[in-house]
C-alpha atoms as a PDB file:
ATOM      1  CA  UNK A   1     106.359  97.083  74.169  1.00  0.00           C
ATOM      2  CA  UNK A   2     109.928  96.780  74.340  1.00  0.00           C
ATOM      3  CA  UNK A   3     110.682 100.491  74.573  1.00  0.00           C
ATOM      4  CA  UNK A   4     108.095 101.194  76.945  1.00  0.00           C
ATOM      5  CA  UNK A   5     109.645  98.501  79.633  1.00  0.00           C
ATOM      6  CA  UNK A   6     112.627  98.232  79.210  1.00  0.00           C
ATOM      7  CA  UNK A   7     114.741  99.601  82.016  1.00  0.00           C
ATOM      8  CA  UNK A   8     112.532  98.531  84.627  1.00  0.00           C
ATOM      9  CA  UNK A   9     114.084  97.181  87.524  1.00  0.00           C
ATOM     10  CA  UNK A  10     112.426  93.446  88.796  1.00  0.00           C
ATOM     11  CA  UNK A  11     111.699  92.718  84.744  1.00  0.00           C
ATOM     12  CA  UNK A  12     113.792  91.437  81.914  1.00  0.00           C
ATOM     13  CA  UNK A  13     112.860  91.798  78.413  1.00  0.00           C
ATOM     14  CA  UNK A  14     114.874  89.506  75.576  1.00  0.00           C
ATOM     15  CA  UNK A  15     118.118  90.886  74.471  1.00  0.00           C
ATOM     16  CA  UNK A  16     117.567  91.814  70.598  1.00  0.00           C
ATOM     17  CA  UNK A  17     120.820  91.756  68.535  1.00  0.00           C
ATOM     18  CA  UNK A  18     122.445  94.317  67.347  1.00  0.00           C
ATOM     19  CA  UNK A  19     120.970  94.912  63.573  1.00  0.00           C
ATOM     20  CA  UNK A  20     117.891  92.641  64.432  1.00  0.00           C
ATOM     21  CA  UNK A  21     114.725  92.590  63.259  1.00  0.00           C
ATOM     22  CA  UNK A  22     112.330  90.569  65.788  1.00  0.00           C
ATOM     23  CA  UNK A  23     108.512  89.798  64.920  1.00  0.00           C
ATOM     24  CA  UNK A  24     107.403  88.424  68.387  1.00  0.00           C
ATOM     25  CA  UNK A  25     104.197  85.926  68.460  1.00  0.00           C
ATOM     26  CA  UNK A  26     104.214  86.775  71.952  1.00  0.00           C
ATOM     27  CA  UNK A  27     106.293  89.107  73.697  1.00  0.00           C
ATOM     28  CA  UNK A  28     108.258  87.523  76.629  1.00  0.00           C
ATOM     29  CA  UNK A  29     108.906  89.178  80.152  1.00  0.00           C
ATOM     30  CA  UNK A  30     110.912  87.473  83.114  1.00  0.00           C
ATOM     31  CA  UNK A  31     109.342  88.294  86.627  1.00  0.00           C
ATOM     32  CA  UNK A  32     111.505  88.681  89.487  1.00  0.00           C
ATOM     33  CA  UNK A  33     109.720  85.791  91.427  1.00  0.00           C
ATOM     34  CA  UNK A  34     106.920  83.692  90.410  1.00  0.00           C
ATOM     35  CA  UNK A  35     104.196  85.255  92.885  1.00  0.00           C
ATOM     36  CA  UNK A  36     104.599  88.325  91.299  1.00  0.00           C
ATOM     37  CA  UNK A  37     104.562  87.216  87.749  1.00  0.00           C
ATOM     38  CA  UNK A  38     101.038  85.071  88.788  1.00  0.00           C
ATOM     39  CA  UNK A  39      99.642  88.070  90.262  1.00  0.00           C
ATOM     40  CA  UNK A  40     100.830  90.091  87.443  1.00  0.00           C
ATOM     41  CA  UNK A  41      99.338  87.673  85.326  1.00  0.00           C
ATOM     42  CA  UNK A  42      96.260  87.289  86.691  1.00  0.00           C
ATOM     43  CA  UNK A  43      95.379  91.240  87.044  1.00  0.00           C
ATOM     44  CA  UNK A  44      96.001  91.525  83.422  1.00  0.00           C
ATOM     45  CA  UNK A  45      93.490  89.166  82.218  1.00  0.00           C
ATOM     46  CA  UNK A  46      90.723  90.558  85.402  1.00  0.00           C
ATOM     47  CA  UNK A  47      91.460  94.180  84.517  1.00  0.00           C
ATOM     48  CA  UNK A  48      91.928  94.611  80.836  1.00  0.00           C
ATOM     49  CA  UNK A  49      90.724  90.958  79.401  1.00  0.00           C
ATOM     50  CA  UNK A  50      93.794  90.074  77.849  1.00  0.00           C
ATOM     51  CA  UNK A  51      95.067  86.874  78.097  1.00  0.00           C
ATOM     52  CA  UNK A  52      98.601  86.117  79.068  1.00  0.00           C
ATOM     53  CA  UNK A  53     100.294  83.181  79.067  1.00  0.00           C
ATOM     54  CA  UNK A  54     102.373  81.304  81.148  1.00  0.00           C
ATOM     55  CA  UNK A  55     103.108  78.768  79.182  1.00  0.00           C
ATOM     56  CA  UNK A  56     104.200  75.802  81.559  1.00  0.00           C
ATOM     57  CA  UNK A  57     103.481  75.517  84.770  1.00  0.00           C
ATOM     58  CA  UNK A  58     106.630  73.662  85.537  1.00  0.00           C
ATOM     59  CA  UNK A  59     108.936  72.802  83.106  1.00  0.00           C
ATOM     60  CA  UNK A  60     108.869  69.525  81.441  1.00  0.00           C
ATOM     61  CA  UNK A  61     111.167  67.987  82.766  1.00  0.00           C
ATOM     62  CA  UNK A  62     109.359  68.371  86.169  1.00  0.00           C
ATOM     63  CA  UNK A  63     105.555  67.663  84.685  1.00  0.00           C
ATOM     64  CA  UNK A  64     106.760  64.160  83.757  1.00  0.00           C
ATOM     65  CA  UNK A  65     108.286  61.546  85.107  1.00  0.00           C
ATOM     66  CA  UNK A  66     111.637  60.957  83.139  1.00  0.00           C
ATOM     67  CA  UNK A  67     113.592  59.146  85.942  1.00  0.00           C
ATOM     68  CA  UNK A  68     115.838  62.675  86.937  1.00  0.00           C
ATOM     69  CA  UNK A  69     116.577  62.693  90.576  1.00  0.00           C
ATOM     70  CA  UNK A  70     114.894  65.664  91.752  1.00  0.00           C
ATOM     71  CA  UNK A  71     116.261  66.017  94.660  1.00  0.00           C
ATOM     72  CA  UNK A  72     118.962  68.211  92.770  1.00  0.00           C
ATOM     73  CA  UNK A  73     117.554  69.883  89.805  1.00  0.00           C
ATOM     74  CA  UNK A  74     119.429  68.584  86.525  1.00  0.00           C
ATOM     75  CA  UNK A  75     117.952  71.957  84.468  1.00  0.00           C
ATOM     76  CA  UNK A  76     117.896  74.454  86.851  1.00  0.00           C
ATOM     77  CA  UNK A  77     117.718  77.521  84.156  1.00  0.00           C
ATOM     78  CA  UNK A  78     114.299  75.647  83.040  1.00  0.00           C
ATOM     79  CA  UNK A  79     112.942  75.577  85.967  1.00  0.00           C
ATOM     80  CA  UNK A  80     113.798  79.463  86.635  1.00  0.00           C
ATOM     81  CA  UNK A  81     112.282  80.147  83.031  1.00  0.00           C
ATOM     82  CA  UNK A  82     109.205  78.242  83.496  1.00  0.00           C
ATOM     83  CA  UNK A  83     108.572  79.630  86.914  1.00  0.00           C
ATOM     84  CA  UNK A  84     109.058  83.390  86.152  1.00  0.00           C
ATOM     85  CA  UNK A  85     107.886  83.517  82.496  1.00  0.00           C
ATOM     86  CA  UNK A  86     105.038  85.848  81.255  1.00  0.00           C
ATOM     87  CA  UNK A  87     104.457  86.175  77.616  1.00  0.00           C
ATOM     88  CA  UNK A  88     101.774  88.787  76.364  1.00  0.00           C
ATOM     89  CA  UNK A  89      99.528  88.367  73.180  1.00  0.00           C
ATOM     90  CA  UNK A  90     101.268  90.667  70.063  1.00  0.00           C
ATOM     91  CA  UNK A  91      98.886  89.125  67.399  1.00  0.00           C
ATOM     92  CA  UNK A  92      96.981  91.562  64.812  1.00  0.00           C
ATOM     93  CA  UNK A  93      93.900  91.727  66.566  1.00  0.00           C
ATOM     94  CA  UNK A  94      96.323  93.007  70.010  1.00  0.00           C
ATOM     95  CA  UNK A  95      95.159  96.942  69.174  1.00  0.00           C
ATOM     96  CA  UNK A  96      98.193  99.678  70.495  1.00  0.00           C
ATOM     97  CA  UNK A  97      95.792 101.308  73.324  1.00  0.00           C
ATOM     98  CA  UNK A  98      95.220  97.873  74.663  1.00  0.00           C
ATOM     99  CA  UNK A  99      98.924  97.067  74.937  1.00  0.00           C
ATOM    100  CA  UNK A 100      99.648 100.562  75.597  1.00  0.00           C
ATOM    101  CA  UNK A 101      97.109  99.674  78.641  1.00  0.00           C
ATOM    102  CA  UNK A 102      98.938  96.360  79.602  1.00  0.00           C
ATOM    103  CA  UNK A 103     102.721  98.498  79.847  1.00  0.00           C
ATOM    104  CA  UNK A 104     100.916 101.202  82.073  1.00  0.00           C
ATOM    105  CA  UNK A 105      99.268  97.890  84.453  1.00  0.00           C
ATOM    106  CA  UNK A 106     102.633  96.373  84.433  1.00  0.00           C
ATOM    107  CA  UNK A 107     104.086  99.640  85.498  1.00  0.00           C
ATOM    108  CA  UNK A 108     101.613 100.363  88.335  1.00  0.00           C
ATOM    109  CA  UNK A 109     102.168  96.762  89.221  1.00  0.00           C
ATOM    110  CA  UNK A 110     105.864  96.739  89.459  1.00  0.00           C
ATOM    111  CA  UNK A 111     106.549 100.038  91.228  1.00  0.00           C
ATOM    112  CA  UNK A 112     103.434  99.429  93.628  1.00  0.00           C
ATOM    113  CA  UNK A 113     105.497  96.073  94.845  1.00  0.00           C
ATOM    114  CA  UNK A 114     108.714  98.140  95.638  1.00  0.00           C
END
């Protein structure tokens, strides 16, 4: 997954260190705005059955009430995450053509926006 999108403009994959092995429950991407990362989200699971996750709607600091003033947004990076975050399934039963499917939706998806 990560070779296959990385480099493509209006998606961000995690930066691996140097020397790194990473086993991935779920692999991460960061949408360029949240309506595309909700439509890109919900073609995946119509199209090829796979469910993605969003993981929070909002962040939590903005699901409960914990007295911030929200008028100015006292985790701003959380919010950003939480609103552009799509993580795709990387467990066993995830077969290669099926995620080699997902990468070539994502693709279509992304360069079809342009």
């Amino acid at each position: 997954l990560y070779t296959s999108l990385a480099g493509i403009e209006g998606l961000k994959l995690p930066r691996i260190p140097p020397n790194s092995r990473v086993a991935f429950n779920q692999f991460p991407l960061l949408l360029r705005d949240k309506a595309i990362r909700d439509a890109l989200h919900l073609r995946i699971r119509k199209e090829l059955k796979v469910e993605t996750t969003l993981l929070y709607p909002e962040p939590i600091h903005r699901i409960y009430d914990l007295g911030y003033d929200m008028s100015r947004d006292p985790f701003p990076n959380a919010t950003y995450l939480a609103r552009r975050l799509l993580l795709l399934p990387t467990h066993p039963l995830m077969r290669r053509k099926v995620l080699e499917q997902v990468v070539d939706l994502i693709k279509d998806h992304l360069f079809h926006r342009e």
